[in-house]
Protein backbone atom coordinates (compact mmCIF):
# COMPACT_ATOMS: atom_id res chain seq x y z
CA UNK A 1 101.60 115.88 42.11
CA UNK A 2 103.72 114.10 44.72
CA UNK A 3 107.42 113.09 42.73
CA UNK A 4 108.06 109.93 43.59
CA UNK A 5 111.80 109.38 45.73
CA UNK A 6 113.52 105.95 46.38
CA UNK A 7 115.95 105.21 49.17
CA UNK A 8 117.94 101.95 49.13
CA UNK A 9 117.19 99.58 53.00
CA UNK A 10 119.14 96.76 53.87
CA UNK A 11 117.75 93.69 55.22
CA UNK A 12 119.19 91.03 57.29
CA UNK A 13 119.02 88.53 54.28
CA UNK A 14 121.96 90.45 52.08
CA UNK A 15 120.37 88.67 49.17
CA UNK A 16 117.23 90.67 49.61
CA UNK A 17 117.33 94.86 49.28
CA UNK A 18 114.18 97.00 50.33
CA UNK A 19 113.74 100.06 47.94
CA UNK A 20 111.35 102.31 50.27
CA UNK A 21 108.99 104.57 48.21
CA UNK A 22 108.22 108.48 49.90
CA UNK A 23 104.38 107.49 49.15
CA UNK A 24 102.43 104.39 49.71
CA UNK A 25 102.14 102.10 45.83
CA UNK A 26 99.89 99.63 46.95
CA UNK A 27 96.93 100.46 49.84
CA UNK A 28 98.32 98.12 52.47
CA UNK A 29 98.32 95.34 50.61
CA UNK A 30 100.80 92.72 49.42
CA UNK A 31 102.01 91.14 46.17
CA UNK A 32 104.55 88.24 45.65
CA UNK A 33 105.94 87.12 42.16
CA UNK A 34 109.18 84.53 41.71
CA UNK A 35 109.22 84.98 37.72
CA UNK A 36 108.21 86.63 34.92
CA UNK A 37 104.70 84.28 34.15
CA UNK A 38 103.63 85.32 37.71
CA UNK A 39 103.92 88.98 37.38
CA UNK A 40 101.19 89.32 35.04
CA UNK A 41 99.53 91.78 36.99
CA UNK A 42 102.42 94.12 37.86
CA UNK A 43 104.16 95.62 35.17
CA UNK A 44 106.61 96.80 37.28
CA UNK A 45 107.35 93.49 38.32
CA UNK A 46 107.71 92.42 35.29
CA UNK A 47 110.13 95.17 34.15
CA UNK A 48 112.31 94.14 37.12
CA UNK A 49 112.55 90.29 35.98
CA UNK A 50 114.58 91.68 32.64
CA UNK A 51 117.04 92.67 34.86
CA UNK A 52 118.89 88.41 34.73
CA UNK A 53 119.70 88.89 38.93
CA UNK A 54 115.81 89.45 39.78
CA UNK A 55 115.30 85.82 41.57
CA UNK A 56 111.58 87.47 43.50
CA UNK A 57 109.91 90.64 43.55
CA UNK A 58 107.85 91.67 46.52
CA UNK A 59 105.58 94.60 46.44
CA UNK A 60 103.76 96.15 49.64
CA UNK A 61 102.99 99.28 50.88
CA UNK A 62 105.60 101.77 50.17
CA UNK A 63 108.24 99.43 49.46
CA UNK A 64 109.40 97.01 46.95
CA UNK A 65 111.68 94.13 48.09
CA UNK A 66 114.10 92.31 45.15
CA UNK A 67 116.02 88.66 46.39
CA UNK A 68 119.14 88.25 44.04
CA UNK A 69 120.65 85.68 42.34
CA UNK A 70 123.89 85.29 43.46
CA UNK A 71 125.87 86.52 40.14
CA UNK A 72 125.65 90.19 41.06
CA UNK A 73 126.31 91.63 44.73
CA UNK A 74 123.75 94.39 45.65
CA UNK A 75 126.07 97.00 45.98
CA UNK A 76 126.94 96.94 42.38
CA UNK A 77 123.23 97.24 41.14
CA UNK A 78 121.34 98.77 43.56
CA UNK A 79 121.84 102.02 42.89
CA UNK A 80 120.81 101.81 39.01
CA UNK A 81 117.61 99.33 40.21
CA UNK A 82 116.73 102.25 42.09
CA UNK A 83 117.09 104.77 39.97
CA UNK A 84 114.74 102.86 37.40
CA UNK A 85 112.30 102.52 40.13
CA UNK A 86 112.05 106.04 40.29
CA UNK A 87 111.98 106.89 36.48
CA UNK A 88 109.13 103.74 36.08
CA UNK A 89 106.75 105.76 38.97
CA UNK A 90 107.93 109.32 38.26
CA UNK A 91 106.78 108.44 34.56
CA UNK A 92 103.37 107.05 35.76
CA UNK A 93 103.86 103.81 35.41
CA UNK A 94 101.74 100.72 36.73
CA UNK A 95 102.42 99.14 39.67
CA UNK A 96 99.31 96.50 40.24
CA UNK A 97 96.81 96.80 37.70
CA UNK A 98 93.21 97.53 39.09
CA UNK A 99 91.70 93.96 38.43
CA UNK A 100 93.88 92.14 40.52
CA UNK A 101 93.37 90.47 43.74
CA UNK A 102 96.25 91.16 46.47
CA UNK A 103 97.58 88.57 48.23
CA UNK A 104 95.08 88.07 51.51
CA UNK A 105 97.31 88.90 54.60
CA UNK A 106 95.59 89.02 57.98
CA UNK A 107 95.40 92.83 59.19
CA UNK A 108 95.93 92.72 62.97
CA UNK A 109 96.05 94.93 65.49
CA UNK A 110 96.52 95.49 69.15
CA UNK A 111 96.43 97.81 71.78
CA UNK A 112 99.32 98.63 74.20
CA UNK A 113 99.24 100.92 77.01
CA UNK A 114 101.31 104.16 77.65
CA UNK A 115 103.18 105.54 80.36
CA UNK A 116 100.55 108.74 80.01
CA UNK A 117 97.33 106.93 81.51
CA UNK A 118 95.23 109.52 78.91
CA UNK A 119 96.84 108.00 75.56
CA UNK A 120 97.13 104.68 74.66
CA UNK A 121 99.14 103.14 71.28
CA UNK A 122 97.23 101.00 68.77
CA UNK A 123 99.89 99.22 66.78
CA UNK A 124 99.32 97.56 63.68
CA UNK A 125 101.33 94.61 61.18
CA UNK A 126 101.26 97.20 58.33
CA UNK A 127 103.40 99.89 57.93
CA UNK A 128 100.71 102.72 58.00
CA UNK A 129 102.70 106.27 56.91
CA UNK A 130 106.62 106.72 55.73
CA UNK A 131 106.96 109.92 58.52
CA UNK A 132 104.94 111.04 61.73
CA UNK A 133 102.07 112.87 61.80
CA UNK A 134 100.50 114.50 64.58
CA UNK A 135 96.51 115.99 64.64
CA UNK A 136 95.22 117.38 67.47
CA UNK A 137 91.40 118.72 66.20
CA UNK A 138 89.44 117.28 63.17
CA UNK A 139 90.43 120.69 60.79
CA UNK A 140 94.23 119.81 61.41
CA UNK A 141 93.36 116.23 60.02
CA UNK A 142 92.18 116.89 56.46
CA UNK A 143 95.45 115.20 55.05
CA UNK A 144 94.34 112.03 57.07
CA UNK A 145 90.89 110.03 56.02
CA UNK A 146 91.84 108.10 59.06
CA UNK A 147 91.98 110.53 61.84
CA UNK A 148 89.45 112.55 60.13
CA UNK A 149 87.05 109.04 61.23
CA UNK A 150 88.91 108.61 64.47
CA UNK A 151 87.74 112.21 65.55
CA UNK A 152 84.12 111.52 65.15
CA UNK A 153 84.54 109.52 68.28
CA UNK A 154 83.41 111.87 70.85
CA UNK A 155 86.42 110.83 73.24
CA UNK A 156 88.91 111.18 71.15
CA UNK A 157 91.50 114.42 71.82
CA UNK A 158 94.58 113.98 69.94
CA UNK A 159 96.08 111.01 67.36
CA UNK A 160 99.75 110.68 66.40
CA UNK A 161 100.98 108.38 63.75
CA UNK A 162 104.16 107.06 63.30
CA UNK A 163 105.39 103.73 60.84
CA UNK A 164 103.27 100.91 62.22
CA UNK A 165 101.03 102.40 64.94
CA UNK A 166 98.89 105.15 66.31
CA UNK A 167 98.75 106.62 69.33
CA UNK A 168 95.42 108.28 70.90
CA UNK A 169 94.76 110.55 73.44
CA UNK A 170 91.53 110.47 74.86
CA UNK A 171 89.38 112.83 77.04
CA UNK A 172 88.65 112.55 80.57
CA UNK A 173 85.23 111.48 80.28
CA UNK A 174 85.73 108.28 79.10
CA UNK A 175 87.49 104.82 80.29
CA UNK A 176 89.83 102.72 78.27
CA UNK A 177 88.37 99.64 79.35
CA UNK A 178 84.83 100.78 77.88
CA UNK A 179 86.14 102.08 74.19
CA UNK A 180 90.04 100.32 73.63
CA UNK A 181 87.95 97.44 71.80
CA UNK A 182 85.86 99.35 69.74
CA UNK A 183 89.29 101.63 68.60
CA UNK A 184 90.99 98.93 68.10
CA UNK A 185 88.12 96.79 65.92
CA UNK A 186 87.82 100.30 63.92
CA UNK A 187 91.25 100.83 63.40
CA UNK A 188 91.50 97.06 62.39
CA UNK A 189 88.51 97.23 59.99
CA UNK A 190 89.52 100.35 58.23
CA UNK A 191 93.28 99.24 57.44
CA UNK A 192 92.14 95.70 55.80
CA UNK A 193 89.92 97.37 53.67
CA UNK A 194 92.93 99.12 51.60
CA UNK A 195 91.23 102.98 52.68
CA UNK A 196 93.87 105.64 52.76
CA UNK A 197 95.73 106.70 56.20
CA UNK A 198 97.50 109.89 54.51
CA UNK A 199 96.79 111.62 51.20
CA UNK A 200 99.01 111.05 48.93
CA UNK A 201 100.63 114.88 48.34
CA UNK A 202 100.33 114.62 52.67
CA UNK A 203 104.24 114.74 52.66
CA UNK A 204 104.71 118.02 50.13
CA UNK A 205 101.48 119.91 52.24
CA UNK A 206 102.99 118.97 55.22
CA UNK A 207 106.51 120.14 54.86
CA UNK A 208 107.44 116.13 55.62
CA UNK A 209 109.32 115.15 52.44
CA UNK A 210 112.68 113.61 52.95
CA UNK A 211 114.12 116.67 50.71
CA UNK A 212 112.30 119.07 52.26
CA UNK A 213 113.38 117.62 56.03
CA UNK A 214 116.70 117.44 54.83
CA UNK A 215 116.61 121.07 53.78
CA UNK A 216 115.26 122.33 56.38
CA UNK A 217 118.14 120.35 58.64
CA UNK A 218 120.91 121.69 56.27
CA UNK A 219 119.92 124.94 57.34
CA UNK A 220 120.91 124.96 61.08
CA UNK A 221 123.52 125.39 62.87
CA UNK A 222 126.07 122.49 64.12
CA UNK A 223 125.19 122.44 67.48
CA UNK A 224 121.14 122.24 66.35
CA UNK A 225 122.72 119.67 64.60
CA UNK A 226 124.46 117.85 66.89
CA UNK A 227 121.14 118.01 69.13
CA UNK A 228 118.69 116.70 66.59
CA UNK A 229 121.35 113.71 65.82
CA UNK A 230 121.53 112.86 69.44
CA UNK A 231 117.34 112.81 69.77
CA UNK A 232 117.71 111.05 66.90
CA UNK A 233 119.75 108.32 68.09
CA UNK A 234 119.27 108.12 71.54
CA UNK A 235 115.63 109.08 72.41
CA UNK A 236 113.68 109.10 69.83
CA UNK A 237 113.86 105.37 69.69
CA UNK A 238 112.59 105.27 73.33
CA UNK A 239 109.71 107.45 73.31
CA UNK A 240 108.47 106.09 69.87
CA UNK A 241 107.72 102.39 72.24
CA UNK A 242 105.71 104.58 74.47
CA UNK A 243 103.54 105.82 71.42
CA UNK A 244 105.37 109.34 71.25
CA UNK A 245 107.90 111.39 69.61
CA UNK A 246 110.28 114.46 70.47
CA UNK A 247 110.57 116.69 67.74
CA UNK A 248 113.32 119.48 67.98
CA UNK A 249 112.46 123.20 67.96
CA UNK A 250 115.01 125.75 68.15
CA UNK A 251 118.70 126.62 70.00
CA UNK A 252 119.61 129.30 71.59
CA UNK A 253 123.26 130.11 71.45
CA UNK A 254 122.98 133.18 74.17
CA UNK A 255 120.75 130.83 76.81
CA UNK A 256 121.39 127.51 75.89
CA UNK A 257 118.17 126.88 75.32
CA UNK A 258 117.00 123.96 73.44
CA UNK A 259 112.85 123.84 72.51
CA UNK A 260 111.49 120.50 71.74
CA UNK A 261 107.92 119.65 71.13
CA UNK A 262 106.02 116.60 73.12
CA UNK A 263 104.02 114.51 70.69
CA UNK A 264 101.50 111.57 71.22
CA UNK A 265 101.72 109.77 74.13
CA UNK A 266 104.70 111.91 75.81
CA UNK A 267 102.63 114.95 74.97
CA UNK A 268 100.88 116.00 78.60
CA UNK A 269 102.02 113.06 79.84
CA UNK A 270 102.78 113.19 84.24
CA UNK A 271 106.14 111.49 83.50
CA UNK A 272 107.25 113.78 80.56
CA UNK A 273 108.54 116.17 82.78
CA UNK A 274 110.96 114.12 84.77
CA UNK A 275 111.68 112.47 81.48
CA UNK A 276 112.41 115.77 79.87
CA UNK A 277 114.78 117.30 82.91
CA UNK A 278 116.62 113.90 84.29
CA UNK A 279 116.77 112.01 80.93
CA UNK A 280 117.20 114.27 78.07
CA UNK A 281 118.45 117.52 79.43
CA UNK A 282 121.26 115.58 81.58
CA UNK A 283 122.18 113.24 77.97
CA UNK A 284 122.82 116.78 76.82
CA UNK A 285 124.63 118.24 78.90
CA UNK A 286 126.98 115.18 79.43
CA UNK A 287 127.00 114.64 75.52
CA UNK A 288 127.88 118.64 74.56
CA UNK A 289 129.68 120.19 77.78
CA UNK A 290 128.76 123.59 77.87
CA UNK A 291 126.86 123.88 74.88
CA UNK A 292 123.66 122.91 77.02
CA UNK A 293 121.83 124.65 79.86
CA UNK A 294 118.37 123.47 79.83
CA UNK A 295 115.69 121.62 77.94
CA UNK A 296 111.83 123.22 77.62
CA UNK A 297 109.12 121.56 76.65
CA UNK A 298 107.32 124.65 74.56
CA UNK A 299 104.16 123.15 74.38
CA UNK A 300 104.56 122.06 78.38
């Protein structure tokens, strides 16, 4: 069994704190109570109005969002309220109970294209998984209900999910403008009815906790460090709005060889490589003189 973790988000209302769960507590959908009466049907909800600065509690996802009266500033109780977050789920406790209707909010989703003509990114108003995923045959997908469906579409080569969206690579034989619809309508249908993107141990299989990706990052070098930091910060951001990610590899001290991995969209893209060489390598280069001598692409 998955242990439950809890990391503290701001928002741009400083009245209002996000505490983001590692696994999803409701199946995409979303509950809103402003007192004790109303949270009935969450007691978690209602253990959070005894705390006197609970003005709302909002519940969706794999979050849990608390607005504050003003007699307490978050940074004196946040950490505690998200501590007995943690001890509430870690202990088993109820989020929603079974019976209850969530509050109906619209699932919608559209499709945007890519600068790799083969992929295209399907984004969605739900947040679908906490980390990325990437499946490139129907036996990789058994931790995903969702891409396990997606691959019984004859045309479909390789899905990558990351927060809101999903991006799909497609085979030659068939034409976006003859299946995008149908994807999308799918992809659409099978978020609003609550069915399960990732299992819910996903993370733990899949090496993608955040303790086991901190871990593993506390285990390398600086300058594998420094690298992943820069991705991190710089491009990652970038080639997540083209429906892709770069995911670090390895550093070679003796070359100066840094190995990243092409996912999604960027992954057999035509553009990755001038992307790779002219954007990336030359950031770091410029960003860690000497340090640097080229960037590869291991899976090309």
């Amino acid at each position: 069994m998955t242990t439950f973790q809890v990391s503290i988000k701001e928002t741009t209302n400083n009245s209002i704190i996000k505490f983001e769960i590692n696994q999803f507590v409701t199946q995409h959908q979303s509950f809103e109570f402003s007192n004790i009466d109303e949270a009935k049907a969450s007691p978690l909800a209602q253990q959070l109005f005894y705390l006197p600065f609970v003005k709302k509690v909002y519940i969706s996802g794999n979050f849990i969002a608390i607005e504050r009266y003003n007699i307490v500033e978050w940074k004196d109780v946040q950490d505690e309220v998200a501590e007995q977050i943690k001890t509430y789920l870690n202990n088993g406790g109820v989020v929603i109970e079974e019976t209850v209707t969530p509050k109906k909010v619209p699932v919608t989703v559209y499709a945007e294209s890519t600068p790799n003509p083969s992929a295209m990114k399907f984004i969605a108003n739900k947040i679908l998984v906490t980390t990325s995923y990437e499946f490139t045959s129907i036996d990789e997908a058994k931790m995903s209900p969702l891409a396990s469906e997606l691959f019984h579409f004859p045309f479909v080569k390789n899905i990558y999910f990351d927060e809101n969206f999903v991006s799909i690579t497609k085979y030659e034989v068939a034409d976006w403008n003859d299946i995008t619809m149908e994807l999308r309508e799918f992809i659409r249908s099978y978020i609003e009815q609550g069915k399960e993107v990732m299992v819910a141990n996903a993370p733990k299989v899949l090496d993608k906790t955040n303790e086991q990706l901190d871990e593993n990052f506390d285990k390398l070098d600086d300058i594998s460090k420094e690298i992943i930091n820069i991705l991190e910060e710089y491009v990652k951001p970038a080639v997540a709005s083209d429906g892709g990610n770069i995911q670090f590899t390895s550093y070679d001290p003796e070359s100066q060889i840094v190995e990243v991995v092409l996912q999604g969209a960027c992954s057999g893209c035509p553009s990755s490589t001038y992307t790779l060489k002219n954007g990336i390598e030359n950031m770091l280069k410029e960003m860690l003189p000497g340090k640097v001598n080229s960037v590869i692409a291991i899976n090309g």
